[in-house]
N, C-alpha and C. Protein backbone atom coordinates (compact mmCIF):
# COMPACT_ATOMS: atom_id res chain seq x y z
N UNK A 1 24.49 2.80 -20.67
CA UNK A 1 23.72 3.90 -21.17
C UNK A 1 22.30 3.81 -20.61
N UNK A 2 21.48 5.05 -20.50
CA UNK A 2 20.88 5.04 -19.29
C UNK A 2 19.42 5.33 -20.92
N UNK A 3 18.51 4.55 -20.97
CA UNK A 3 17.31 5.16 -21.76
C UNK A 3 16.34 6.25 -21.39
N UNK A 4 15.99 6.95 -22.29
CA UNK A 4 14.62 7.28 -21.61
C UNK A 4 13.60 6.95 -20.87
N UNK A 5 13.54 5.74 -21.31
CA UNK A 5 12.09 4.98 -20.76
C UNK A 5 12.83 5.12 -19.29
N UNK A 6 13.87 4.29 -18.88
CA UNK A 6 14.46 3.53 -17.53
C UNK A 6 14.20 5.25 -16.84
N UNK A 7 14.94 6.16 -17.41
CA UNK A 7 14.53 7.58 -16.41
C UNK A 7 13.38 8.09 -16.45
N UNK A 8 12.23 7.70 -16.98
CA UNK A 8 10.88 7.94 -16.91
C UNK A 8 10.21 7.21 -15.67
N UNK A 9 10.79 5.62 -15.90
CA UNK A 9 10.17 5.22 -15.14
C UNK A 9 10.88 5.08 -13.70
N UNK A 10 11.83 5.48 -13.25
CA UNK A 10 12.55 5.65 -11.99
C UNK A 10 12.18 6.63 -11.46
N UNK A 11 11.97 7.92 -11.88
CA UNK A 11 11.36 8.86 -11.94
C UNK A 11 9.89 8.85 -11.07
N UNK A 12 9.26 7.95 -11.71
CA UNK A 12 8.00 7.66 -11.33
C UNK A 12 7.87 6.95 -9.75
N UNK A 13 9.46 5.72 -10.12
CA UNK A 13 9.06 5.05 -8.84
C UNK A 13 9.64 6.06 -7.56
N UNK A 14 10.64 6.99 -7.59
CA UNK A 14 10.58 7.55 -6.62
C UNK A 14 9.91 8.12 -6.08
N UNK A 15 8.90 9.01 -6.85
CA UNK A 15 7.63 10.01 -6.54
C UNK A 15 7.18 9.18 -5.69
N UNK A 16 6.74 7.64 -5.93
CA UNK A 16 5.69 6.93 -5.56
C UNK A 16 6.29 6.72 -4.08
N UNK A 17 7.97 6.52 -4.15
CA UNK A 17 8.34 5.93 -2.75
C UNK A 17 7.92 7.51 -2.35
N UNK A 18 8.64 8.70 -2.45
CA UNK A 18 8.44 9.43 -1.73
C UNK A 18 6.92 10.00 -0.67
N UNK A 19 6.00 9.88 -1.99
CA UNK A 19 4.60 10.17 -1.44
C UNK A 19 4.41 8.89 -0.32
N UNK A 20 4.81 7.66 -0.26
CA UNK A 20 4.68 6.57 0.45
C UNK A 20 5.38 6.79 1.99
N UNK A 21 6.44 7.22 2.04
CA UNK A 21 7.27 7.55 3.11
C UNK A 21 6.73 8.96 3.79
N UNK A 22 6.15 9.67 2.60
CA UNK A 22 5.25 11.16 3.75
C UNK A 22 4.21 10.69 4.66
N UNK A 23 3.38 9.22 3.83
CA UNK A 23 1.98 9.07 4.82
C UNK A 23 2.44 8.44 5.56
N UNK A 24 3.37 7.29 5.56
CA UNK A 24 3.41 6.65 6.67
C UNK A 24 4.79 6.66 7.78
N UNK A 25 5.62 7.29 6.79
CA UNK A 25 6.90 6.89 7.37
C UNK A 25 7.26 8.59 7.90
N UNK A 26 7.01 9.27 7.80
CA UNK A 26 7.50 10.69 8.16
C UNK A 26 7.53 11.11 9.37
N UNK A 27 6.72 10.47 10.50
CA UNK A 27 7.20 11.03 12.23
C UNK A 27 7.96 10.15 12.67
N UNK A 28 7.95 9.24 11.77
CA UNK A 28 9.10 8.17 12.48
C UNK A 28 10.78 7.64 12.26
N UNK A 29 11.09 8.69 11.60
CA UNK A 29 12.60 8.73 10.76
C UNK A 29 12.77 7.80 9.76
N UNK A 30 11.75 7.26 8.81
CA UNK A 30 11.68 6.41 7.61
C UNK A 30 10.63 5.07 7.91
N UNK A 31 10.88 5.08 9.52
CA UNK A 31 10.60 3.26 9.75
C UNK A 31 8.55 3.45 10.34
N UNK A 32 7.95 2.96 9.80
CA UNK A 32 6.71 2.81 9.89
C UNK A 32 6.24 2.11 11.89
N UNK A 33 6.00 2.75 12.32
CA UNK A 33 5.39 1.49 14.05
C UNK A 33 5.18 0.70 13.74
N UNK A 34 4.47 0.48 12.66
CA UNK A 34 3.99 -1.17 12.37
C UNK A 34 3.86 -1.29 10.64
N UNK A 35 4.34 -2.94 10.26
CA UNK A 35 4.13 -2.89 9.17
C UNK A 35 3.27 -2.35 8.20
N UNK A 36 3.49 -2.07 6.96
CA UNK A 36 1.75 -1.37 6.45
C UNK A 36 1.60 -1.99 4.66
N UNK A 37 0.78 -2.42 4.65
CA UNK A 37 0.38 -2.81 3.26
C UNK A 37 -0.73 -2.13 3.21
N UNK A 38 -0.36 -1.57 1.95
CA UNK A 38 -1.89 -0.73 1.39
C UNK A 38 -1.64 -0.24 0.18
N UNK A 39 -2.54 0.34 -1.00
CA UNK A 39 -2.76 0.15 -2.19
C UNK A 39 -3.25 2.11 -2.45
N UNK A 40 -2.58 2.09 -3.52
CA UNK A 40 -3.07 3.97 -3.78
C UNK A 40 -2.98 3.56 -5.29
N UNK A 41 -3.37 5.04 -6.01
CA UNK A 41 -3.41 4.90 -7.56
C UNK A 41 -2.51 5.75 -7.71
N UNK A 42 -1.89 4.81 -8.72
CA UNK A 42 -0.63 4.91 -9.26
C UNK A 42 -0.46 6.03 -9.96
N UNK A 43 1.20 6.64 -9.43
CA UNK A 43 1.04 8.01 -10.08
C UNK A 43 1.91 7.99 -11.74
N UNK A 44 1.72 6.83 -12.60
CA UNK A 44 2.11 6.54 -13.99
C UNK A 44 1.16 6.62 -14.51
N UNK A 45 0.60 5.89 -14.06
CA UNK A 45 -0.94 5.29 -14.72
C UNK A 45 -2.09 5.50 -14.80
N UNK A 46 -2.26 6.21 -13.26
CA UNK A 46 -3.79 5.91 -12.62
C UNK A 46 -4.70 4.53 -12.34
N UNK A 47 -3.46 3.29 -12.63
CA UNK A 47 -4.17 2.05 -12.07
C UNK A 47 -3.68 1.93 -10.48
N UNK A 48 -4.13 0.65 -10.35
CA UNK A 48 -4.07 0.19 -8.75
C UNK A 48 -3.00 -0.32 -8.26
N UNK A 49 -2.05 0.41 -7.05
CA UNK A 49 -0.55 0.61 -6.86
C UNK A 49 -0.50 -0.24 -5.55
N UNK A 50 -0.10 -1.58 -5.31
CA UNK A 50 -0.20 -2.47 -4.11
C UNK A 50 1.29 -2.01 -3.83
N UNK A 51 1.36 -1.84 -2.04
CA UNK A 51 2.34 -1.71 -1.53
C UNK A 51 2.94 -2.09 -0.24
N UNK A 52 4.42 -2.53 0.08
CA UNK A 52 4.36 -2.64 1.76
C UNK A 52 5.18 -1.92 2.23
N UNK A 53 5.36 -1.68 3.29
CA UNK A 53 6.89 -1.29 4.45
C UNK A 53 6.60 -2.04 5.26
N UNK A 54 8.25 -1.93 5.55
CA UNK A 54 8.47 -2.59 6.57
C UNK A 54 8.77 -1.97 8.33
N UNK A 55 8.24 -2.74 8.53
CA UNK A 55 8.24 -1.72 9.96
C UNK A 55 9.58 -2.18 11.11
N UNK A 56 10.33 -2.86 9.92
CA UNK A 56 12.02 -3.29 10.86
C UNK A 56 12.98 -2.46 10.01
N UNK A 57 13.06 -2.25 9.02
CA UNK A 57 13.76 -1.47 8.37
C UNK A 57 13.51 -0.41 7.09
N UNK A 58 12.20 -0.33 7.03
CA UNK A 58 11.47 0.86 6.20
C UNK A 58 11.28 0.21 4.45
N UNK A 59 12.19 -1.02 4.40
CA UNK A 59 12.16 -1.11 3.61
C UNK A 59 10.80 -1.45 2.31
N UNK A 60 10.48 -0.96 1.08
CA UNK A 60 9.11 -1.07 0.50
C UNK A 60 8.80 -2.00 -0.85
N UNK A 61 8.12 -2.57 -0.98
CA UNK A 61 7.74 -3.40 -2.48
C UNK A 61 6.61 -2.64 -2.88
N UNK A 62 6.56 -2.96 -4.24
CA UNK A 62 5.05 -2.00 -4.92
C UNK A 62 5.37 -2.79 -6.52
N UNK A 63 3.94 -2.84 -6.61
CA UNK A 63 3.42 -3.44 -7.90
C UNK A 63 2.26 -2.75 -8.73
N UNK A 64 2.29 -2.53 -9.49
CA UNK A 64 1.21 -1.52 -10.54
C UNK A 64 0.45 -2.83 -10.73
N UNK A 65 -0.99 -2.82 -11.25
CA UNK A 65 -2.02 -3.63 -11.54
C UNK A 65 -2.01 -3.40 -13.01
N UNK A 66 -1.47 -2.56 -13.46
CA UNK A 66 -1.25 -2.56 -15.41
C UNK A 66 0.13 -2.90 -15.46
N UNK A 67 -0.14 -4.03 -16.86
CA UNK A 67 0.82 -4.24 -17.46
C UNK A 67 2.18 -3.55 -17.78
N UNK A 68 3.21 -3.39 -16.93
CA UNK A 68 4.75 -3.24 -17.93
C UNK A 68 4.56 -1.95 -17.08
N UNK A 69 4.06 -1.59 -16.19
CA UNK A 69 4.16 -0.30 -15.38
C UNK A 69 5.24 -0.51 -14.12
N UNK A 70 5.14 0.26 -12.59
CA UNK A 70 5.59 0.24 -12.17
C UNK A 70 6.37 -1.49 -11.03
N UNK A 71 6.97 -1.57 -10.87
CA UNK A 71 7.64 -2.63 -10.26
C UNK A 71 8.29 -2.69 -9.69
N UNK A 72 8.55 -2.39 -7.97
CA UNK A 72 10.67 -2.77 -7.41
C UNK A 72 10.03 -3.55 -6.06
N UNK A 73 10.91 -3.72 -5.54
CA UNK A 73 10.82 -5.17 -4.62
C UNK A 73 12.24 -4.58 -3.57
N UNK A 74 11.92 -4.74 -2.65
CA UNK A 74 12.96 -4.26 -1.51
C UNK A 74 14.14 -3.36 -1.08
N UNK A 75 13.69 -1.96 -1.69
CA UNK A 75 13.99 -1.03 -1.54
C UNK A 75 14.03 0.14 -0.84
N UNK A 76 15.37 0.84 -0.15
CA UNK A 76 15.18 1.87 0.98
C UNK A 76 15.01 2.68 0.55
């Protein structure tokens, strides 16, 4: 059974991948030229959203700077 919260916050993390894959990943069919770590404000929260891709397989990590917010780790 699927909660509210879990579809609130999936919800959230896709927005975040999506807006992430328009700046960097979008002329290049998902995969970034070069790796990219960089940090935006978070679209849950408005705290500080650390992030990477990968520039071998697009794949992204991201961490919210507030507590119990956003979180995934190696995801296409």
């Amino acid at each position: 059974m699927t909660t509210p919260g879990f579809i609130a916050l999936s919800s959230a993390v896709a927005r975040t991948k999506d807006q992430i894959y328009r700046t960097h990943c979008a002329a290049t069919a998902g995969v970034p030229p070069v790796a990219v770590r960089a940090s935006m404000r978070c679209v849950r929260c408005s705290g500080l959203l650390t992030y990477t891709v990968s520039a071998i397989d697009g794949r992204t990590t991201g961490r919210c700077s507030s507590a119990g917010c956003l979180n995934w780790a190696l995801s296409a």
